[in-house]
N, C-alpha and C. Protein backbone atom coordinates (compact mmCIF):
# COMPACT_ATOMS: atom_id res chain seq x y z
N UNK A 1 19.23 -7.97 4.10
CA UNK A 1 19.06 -9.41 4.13
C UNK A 1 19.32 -9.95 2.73
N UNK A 2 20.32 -11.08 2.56
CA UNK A 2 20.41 -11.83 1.44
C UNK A 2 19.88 -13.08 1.09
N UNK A 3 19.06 -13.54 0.43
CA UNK A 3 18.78 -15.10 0.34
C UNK A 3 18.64 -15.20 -1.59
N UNK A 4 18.69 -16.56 -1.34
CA UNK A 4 18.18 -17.44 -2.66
C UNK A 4 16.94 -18.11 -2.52
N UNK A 5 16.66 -17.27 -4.11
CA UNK A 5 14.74 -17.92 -4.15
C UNK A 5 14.68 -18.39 -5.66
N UNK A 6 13.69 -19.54 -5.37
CA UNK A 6 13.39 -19.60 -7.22
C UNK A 6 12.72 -19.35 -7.91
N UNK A 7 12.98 -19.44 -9.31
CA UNK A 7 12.04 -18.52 -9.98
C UNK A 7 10.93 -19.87 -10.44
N UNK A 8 9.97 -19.58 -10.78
CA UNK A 8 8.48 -20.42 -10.80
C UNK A 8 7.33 -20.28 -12.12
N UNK A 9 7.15 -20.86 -12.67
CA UNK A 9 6.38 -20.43 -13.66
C UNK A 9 4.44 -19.88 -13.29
N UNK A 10 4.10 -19.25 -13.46
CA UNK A 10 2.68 -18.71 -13.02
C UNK A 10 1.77 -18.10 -14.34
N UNK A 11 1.37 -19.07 -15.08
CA UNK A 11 0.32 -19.05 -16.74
C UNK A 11 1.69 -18.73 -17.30
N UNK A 12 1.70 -17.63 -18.20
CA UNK A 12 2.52 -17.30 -19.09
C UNK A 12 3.73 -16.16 -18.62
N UNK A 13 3.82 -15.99 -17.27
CA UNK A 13 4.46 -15.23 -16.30
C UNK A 13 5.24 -15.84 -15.21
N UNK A 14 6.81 -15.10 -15.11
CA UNK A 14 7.70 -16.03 -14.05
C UNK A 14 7.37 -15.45 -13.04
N UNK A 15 7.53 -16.12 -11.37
CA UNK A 15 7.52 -15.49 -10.55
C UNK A 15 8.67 -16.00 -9.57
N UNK A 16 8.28 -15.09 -8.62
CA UNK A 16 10.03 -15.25 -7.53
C UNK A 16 9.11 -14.89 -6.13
N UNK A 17 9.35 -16.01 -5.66
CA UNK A 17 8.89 -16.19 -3.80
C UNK A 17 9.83 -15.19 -3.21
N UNK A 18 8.92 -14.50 -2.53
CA UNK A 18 9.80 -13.22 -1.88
C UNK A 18 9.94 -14.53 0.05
N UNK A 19 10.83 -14.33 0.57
CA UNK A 19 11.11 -15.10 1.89
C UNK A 19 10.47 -14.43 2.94
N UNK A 20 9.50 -15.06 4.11
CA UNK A 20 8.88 -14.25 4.49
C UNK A 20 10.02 -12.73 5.86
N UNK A 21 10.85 -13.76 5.87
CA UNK A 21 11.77 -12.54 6.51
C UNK A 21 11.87 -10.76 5.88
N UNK A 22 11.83 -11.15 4.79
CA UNK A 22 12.08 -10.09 3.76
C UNK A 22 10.62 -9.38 3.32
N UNK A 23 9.94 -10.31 3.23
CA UNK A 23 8.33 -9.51 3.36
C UNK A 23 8.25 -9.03 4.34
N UNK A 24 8.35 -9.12 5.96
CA UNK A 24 8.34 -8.72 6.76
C UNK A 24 9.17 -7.53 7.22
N UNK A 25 9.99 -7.31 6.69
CA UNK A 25 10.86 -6.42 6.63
C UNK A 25 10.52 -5.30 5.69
N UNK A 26 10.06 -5.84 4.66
CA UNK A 26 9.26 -4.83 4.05
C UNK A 26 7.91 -4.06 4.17
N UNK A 27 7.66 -5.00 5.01
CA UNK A 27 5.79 -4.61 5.65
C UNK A 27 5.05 -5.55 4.58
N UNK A 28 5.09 -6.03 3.46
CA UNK A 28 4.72 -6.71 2.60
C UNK A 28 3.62 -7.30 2.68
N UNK A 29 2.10 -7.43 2.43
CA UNK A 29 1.22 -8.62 2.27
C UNK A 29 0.63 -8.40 1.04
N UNK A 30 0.16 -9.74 1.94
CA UNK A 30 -0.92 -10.35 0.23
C UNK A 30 -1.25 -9.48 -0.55
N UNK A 31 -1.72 -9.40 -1.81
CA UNK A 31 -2.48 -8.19 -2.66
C UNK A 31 -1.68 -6.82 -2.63
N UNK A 32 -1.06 -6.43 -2.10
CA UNK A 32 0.05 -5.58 -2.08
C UNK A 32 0.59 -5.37 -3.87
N UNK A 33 0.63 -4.09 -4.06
CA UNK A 33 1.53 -3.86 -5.50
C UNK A 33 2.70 -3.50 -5.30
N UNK A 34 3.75 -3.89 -6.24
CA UNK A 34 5.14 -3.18 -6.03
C UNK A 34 5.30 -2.92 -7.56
N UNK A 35 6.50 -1.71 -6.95
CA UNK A 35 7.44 -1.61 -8.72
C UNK A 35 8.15 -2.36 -8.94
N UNK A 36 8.32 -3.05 -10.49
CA UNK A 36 9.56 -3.12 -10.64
C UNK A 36 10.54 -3.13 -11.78
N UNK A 37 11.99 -2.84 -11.51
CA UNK A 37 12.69 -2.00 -12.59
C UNK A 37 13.76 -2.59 -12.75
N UNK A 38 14.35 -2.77 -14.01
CA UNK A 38 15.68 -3.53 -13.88
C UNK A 38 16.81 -2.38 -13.50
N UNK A 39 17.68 -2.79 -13.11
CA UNK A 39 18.72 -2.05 -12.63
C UNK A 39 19.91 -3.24 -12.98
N UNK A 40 21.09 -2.71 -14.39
CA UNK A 40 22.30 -3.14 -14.45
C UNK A 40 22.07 -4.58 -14.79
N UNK A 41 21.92 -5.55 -14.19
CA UNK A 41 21.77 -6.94 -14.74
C UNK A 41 20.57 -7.62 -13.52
N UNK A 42 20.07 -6.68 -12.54
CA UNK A 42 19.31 -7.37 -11.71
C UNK A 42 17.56 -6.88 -11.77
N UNK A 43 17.10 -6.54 -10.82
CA UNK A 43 15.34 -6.29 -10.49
C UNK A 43 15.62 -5.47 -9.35
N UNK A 44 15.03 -4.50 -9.17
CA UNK A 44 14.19 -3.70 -8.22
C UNK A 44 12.93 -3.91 -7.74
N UNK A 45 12.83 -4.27 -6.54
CA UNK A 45 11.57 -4.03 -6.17
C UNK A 45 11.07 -2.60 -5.10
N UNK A 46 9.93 -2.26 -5.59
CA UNK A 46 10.12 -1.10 -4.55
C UNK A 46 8.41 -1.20 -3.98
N UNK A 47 8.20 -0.82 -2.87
CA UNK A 47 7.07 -1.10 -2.14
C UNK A 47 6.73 0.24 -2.19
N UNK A 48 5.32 0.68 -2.84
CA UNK A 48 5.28 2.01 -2.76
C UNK A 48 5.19 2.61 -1.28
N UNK A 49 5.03 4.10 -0.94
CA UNK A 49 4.75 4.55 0.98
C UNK A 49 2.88 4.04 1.13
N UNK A 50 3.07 3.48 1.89
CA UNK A 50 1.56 3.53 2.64
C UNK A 50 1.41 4.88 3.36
N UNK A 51 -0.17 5.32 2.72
CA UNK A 51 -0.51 6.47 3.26
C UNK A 51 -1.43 5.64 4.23
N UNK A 52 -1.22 6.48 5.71
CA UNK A 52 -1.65 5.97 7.03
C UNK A 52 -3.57 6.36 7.14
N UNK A 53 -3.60 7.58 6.10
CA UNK A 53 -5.05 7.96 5.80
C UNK A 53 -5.58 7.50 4.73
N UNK A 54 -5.09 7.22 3.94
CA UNK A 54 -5.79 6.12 2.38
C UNK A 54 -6.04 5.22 3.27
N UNK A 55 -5.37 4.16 4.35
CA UNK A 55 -5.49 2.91 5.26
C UNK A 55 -7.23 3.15 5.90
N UNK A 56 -6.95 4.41 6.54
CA UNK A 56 -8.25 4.58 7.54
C UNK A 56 -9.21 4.89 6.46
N UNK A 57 -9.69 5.38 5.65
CA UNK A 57 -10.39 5.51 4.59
C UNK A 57 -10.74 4.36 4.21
N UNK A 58 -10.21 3.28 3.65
CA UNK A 58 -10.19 2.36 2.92
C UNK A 58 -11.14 0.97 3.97
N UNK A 59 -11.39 1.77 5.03
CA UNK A 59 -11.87 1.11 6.48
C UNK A 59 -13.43 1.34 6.55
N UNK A 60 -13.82 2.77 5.66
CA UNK A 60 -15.26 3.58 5.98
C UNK A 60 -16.24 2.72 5.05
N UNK A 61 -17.36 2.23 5.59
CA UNK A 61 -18.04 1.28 4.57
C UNK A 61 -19.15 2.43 3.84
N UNK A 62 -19.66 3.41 4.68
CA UNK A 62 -20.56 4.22 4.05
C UNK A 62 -20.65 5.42 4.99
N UNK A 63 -21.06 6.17 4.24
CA UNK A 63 -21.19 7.84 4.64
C UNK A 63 -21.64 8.38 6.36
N UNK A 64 -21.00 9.09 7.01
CA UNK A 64 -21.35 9.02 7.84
C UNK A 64 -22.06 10.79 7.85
N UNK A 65 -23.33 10.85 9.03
CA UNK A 65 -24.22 11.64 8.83
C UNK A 65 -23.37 12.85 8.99
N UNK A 66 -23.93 14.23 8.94
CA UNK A 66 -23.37 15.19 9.24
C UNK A 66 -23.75 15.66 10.58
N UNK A 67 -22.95 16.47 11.27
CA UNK A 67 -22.75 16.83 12.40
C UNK A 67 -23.31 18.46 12.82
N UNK A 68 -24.35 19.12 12.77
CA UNK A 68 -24.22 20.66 12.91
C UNK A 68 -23.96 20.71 13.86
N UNK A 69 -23.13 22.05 14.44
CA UNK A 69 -22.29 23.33 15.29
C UNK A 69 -23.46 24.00 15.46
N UNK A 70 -24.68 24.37 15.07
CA UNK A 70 -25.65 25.58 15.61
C UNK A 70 -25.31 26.60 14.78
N UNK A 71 -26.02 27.92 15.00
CA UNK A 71 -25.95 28.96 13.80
C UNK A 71 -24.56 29.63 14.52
N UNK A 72 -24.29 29.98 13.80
CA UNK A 72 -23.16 30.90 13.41
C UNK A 72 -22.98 31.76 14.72
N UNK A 73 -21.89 31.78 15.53
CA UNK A 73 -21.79 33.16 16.52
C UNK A 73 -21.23 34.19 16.01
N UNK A 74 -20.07 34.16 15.29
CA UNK A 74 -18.89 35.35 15.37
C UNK A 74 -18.76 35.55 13.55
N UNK A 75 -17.76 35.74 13.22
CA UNK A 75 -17.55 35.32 11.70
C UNK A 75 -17.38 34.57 10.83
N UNK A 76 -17.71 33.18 11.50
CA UNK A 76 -17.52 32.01 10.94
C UNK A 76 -18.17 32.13 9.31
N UNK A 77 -17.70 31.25 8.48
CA UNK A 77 -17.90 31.59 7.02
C UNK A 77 -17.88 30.20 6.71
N UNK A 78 -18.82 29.20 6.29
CA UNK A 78 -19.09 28.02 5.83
C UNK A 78 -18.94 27.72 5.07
N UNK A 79 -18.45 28.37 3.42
CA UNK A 79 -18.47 28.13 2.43
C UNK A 79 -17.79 27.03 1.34
């Protein structure tokens, strides 16, 4: 996807409206970090991988109890 966006002033920092087509395409939201790198005369942006288990983690508000199995039958080794 190609478009034109402008660049914006934000305190002492420029910024550039990403289009939401292109966020979307990227998976992109709010609070989200990206890289970015110049390349030749332009910008890179790169969306790091979402880990699908950092996600579910990031979900757990507090510890959940432990679960015992009963004593030991065979060779099980707990350590």
């Amino acid at each position: 996807m190609e478009t034109e966006s402008k660049i914006a002033r934000y305190g002492n920092s420029l910024t550039v409206r990403l289009p939401v087509g292109i966020a979307r395409e990227l998976d992109l939201r709010d609070g989200d970090r990206v890289m970015l790198r110049t390349v030749g005369d332009g910008v890179m942006i790169e969306r790091p991988k979402r880990s699908r288990l950092a996600a579910r983690l990031a979900t757990v508000h507090e510890r959940e109890l432990e679960v015992g199995a009963g004593r030991a039958v065979g060779a099980e080794s707990l350590e």
